[in-house]
PDB file of N, CA and C in Angstrom:
ATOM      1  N   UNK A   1     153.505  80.664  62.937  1.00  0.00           N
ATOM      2  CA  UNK A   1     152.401  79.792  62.626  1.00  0.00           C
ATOM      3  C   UNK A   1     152.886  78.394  62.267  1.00  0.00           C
ATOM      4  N   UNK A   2     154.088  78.401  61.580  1.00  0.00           N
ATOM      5  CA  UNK A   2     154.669  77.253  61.240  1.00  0.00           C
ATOM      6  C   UNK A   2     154.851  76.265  62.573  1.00  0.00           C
ATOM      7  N   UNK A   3     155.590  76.685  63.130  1.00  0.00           N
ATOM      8  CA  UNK A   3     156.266  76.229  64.697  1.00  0.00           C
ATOM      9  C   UNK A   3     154.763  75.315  65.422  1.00  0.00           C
ATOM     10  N   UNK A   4     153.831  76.166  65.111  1.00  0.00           N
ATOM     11  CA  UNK A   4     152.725  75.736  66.142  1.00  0.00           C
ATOM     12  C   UNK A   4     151.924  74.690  65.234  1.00  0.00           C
ATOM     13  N   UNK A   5     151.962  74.557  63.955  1.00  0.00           N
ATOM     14  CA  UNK A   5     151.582  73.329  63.150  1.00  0.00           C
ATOM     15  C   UNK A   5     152.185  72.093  63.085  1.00  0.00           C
ATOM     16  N   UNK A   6     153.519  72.478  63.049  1.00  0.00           N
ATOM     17  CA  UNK A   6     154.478  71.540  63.941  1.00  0.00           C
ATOM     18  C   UNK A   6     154.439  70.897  65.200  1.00  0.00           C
ATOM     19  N   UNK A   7     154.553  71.689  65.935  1.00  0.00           N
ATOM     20  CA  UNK A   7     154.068  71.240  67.824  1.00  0.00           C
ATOM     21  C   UNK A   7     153.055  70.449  67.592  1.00  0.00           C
ATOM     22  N   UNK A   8     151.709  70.625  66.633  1.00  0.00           N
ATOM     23  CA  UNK A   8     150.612  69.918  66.437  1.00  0.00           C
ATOM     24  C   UNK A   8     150.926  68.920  65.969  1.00  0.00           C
ATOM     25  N   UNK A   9     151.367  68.890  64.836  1.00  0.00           N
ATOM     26  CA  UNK A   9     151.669  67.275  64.021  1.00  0.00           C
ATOM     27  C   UNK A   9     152.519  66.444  65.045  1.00  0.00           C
ATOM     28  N   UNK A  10     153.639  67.113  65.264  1.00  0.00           N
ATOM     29  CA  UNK A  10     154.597  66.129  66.706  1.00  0.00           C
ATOM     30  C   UNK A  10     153.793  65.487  67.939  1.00  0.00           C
ATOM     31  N   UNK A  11     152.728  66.199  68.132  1.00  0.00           N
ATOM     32  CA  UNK A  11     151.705  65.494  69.262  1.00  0.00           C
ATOM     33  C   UNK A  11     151.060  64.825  69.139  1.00  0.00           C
ATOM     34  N   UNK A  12     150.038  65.061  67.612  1.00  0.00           N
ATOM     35  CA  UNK A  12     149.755  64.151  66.877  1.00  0.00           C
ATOM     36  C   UNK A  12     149.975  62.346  66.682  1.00  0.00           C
ATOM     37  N   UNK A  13     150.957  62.819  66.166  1.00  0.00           N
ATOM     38  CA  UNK A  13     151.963  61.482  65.972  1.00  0.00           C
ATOM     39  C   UNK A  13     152.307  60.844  66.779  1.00  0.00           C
ATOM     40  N   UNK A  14     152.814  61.520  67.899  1.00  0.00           N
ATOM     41  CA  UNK A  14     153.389  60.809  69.637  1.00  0.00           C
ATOM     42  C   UNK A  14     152.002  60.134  69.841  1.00  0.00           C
ATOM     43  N   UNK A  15     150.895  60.857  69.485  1.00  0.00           N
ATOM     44  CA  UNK A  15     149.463  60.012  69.878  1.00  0.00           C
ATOM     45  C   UNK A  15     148.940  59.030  69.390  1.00  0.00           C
ATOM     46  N   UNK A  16     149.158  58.954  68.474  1.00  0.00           N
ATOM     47  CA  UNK A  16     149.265  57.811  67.303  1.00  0.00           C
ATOM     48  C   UNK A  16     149.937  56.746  67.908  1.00  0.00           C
ATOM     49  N   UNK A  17     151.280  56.686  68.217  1.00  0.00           N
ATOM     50  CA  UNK A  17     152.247  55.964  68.333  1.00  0.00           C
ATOM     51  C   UNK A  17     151.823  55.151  69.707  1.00  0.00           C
ATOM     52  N   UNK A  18     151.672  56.014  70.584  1.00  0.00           N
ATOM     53  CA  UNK A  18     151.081  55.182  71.530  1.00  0.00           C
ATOM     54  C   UNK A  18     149.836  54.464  71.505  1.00  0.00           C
ATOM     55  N   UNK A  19     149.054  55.440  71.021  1.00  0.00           N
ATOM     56  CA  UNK A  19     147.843  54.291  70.818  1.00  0.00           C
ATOM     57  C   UNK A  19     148.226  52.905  69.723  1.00  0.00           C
ATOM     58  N   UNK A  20     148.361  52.928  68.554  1.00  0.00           N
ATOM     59  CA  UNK A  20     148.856  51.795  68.026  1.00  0.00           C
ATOM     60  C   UNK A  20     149.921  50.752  69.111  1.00  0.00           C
ATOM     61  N   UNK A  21     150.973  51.307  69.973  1.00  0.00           N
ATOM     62  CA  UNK A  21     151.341  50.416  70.666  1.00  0.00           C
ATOM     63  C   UNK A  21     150.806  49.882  71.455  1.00  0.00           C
ATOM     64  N   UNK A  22     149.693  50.185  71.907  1.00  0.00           N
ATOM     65  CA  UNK A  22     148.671  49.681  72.838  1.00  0.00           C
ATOM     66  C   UNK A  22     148.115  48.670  72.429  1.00  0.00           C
ATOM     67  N   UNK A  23     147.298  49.092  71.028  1.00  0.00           N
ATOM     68  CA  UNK A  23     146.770  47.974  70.602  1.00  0.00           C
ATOM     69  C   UNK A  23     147.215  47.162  69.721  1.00  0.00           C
ATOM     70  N   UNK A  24     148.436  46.922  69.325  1.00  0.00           N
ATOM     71  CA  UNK A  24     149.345  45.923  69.335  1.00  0.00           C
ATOM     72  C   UNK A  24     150.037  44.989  70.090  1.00  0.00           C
ATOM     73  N   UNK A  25     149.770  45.829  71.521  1.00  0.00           N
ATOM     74  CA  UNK A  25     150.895  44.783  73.131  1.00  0.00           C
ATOM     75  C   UNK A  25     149.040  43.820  72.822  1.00  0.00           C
ATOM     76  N   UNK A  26     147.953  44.803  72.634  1.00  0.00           N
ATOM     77  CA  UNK A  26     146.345  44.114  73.469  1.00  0.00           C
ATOM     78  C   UNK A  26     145.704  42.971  72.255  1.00  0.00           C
ATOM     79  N   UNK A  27     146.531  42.555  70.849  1.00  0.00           N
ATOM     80  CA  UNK A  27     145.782  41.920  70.451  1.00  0.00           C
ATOM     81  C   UNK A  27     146.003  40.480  70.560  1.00  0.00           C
ATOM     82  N   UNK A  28     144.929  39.982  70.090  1.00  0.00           N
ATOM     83  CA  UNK A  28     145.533  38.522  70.247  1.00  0.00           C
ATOM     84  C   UNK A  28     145.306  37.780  68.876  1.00  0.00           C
ATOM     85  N   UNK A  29     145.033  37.965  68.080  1.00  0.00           N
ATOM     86  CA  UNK A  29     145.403  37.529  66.682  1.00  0.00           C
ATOM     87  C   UNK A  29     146.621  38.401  65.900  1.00  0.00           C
ATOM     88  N   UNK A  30     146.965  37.036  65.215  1.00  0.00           N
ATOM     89  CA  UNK A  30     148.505  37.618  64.849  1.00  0.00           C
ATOM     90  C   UNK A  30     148.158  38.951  63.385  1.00  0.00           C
ATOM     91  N   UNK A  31     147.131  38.601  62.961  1.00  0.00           N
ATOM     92  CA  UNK A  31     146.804  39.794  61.613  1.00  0.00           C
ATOM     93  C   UNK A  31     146.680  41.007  62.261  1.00  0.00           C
ATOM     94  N   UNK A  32     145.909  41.155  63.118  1.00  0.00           N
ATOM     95  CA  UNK A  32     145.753  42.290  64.312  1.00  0.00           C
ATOM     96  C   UNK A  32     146.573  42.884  64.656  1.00  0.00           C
ATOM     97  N   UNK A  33     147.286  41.748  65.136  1.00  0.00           N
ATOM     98  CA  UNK A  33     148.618  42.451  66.063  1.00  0.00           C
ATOM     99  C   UNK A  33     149.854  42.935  64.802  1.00  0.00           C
ATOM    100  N   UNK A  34     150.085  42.413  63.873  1.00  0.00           N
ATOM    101  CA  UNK A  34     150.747  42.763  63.052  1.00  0.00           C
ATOM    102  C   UNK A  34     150.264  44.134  62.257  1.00  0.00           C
ATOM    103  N   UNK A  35     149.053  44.135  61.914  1.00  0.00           N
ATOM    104  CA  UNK A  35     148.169  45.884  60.965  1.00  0.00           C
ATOM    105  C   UNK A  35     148.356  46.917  62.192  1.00  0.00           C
ATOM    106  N   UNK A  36     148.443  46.734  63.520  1.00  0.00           N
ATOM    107  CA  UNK A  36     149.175  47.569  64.881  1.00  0.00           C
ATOM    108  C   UNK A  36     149.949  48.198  64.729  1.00  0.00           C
ATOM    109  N   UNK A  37     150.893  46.801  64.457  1.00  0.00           N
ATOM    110  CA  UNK A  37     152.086  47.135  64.509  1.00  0.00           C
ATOM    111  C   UNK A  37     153.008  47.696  63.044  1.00  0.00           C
ATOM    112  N   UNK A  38     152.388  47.468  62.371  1.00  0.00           N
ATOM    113  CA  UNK A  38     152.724  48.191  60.777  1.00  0.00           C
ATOM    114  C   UNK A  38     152.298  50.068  61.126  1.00  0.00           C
ATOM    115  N   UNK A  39     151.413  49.921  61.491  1.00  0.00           N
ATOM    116  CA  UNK A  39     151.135  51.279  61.923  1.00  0.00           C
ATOM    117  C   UNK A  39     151.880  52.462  62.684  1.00  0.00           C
ATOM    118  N   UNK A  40     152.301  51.558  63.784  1.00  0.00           N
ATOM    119  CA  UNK A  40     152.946  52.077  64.805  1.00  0.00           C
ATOM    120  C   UNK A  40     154.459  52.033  64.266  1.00  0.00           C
ATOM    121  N   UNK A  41     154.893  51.295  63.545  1.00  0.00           N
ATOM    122  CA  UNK A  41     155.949  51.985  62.644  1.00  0.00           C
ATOM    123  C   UNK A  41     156.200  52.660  61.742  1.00  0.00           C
ATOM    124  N   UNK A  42     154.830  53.121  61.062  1.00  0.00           N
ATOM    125  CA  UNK A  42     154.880  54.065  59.998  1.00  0.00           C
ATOM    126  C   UNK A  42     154.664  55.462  60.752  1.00  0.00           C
ATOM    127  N   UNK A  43     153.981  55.441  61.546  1.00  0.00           N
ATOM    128  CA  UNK A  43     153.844  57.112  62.926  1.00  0.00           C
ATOM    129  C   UNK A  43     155.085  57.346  63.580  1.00  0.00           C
ATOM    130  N   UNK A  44     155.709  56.261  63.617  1.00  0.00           N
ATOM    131  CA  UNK A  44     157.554  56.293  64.262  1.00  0.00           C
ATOM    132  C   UNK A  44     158.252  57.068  63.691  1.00  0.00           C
ATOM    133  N   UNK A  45     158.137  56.730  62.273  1.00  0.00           N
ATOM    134  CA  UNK A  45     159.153  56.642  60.889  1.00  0.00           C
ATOM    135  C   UNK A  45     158.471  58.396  60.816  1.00  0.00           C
ATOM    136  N   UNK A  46     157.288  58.415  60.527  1.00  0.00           N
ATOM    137  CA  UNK A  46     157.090  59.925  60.375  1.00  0.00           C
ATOM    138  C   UNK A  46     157.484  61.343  61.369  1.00  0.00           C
ATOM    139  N   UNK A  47     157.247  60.405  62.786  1.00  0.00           N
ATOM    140  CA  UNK A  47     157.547  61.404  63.579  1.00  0.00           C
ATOM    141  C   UNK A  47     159.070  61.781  63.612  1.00  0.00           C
ATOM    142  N   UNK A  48     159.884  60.745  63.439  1.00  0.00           N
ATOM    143  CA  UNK A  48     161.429  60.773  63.375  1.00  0.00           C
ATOM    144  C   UNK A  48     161.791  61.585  62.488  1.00  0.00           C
ATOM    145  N   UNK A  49     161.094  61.520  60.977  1.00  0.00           N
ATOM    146  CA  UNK A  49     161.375  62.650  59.949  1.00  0.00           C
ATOM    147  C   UNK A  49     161.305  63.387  60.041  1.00  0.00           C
ATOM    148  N   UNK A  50     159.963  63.835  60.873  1.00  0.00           N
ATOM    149  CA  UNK A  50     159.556  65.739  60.990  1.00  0.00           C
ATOM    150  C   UNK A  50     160.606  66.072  61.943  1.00  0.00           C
ATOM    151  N   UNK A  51     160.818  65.615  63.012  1.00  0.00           N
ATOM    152  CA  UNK A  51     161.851  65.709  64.060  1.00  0.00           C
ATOM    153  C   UNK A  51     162.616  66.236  63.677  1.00  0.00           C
ATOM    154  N   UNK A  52     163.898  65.326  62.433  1.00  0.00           N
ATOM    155  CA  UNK A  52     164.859  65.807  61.688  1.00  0.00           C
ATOM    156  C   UNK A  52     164.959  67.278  60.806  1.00  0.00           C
ATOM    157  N   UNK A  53     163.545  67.160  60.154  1.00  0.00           N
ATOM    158  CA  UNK A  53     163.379  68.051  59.709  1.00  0.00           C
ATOM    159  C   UNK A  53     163.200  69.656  60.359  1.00  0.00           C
ATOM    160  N   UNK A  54     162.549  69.560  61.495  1.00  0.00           N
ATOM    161  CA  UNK A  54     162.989  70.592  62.537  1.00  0.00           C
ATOM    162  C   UNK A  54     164.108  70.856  62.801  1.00  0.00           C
ATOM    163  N   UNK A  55     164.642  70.054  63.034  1.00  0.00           N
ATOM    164  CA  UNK A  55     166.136  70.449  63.817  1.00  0.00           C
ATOM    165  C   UNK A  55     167.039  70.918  63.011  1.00  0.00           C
ATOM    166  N   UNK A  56     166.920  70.302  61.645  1.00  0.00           N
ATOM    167  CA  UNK A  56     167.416  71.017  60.113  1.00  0.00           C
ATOM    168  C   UNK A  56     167.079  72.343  60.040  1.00  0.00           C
ATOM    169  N   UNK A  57     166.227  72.896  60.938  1.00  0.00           N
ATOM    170  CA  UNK A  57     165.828  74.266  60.736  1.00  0.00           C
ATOM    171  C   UNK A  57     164.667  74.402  58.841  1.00  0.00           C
ATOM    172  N   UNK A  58     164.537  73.480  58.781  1.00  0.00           N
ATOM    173  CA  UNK A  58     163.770  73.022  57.169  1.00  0.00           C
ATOM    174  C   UNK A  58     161.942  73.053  57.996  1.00  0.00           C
ATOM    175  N   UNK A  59     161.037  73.831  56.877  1.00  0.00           N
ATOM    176  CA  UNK A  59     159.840  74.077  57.776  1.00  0.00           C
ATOM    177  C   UNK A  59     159.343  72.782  56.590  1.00  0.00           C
ATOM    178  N   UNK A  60     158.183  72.177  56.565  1.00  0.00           N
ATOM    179  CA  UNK A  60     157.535  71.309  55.244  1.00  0.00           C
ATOM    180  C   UNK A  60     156.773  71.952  54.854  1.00  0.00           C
TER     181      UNK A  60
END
């Protein structure tokens, strides 16, 4: 059950990530494009952790 809450959050996040990069390449004010892009590095930063944390064999 763990594994598959996982798979979820990891897809999750990959979905996130792209969408925020999207609408960060699409804005055209710099406040915009910057609250995007704050975003799209905090879904990075998370997905990279859980990542680690998988591969650690560590469940959260």
């Amino acid at each position: 059950m763990d594994a598959i809450i996982q798979t979820l959050k990891l897809r999750y996040y990959a979905r996130l990530i792209n969408k925020y990069s999207q609408k960060s390449n699409k804005a055209a004010l710099g406040l915009d494009r910057n609250l995007y892009f704050q975003k799209y590095c905090y879904y990075q930063d998370k997905l990279r952790m859980l990542q680690e944390e998988i591969s650690a064999g560590r469940s959260i």
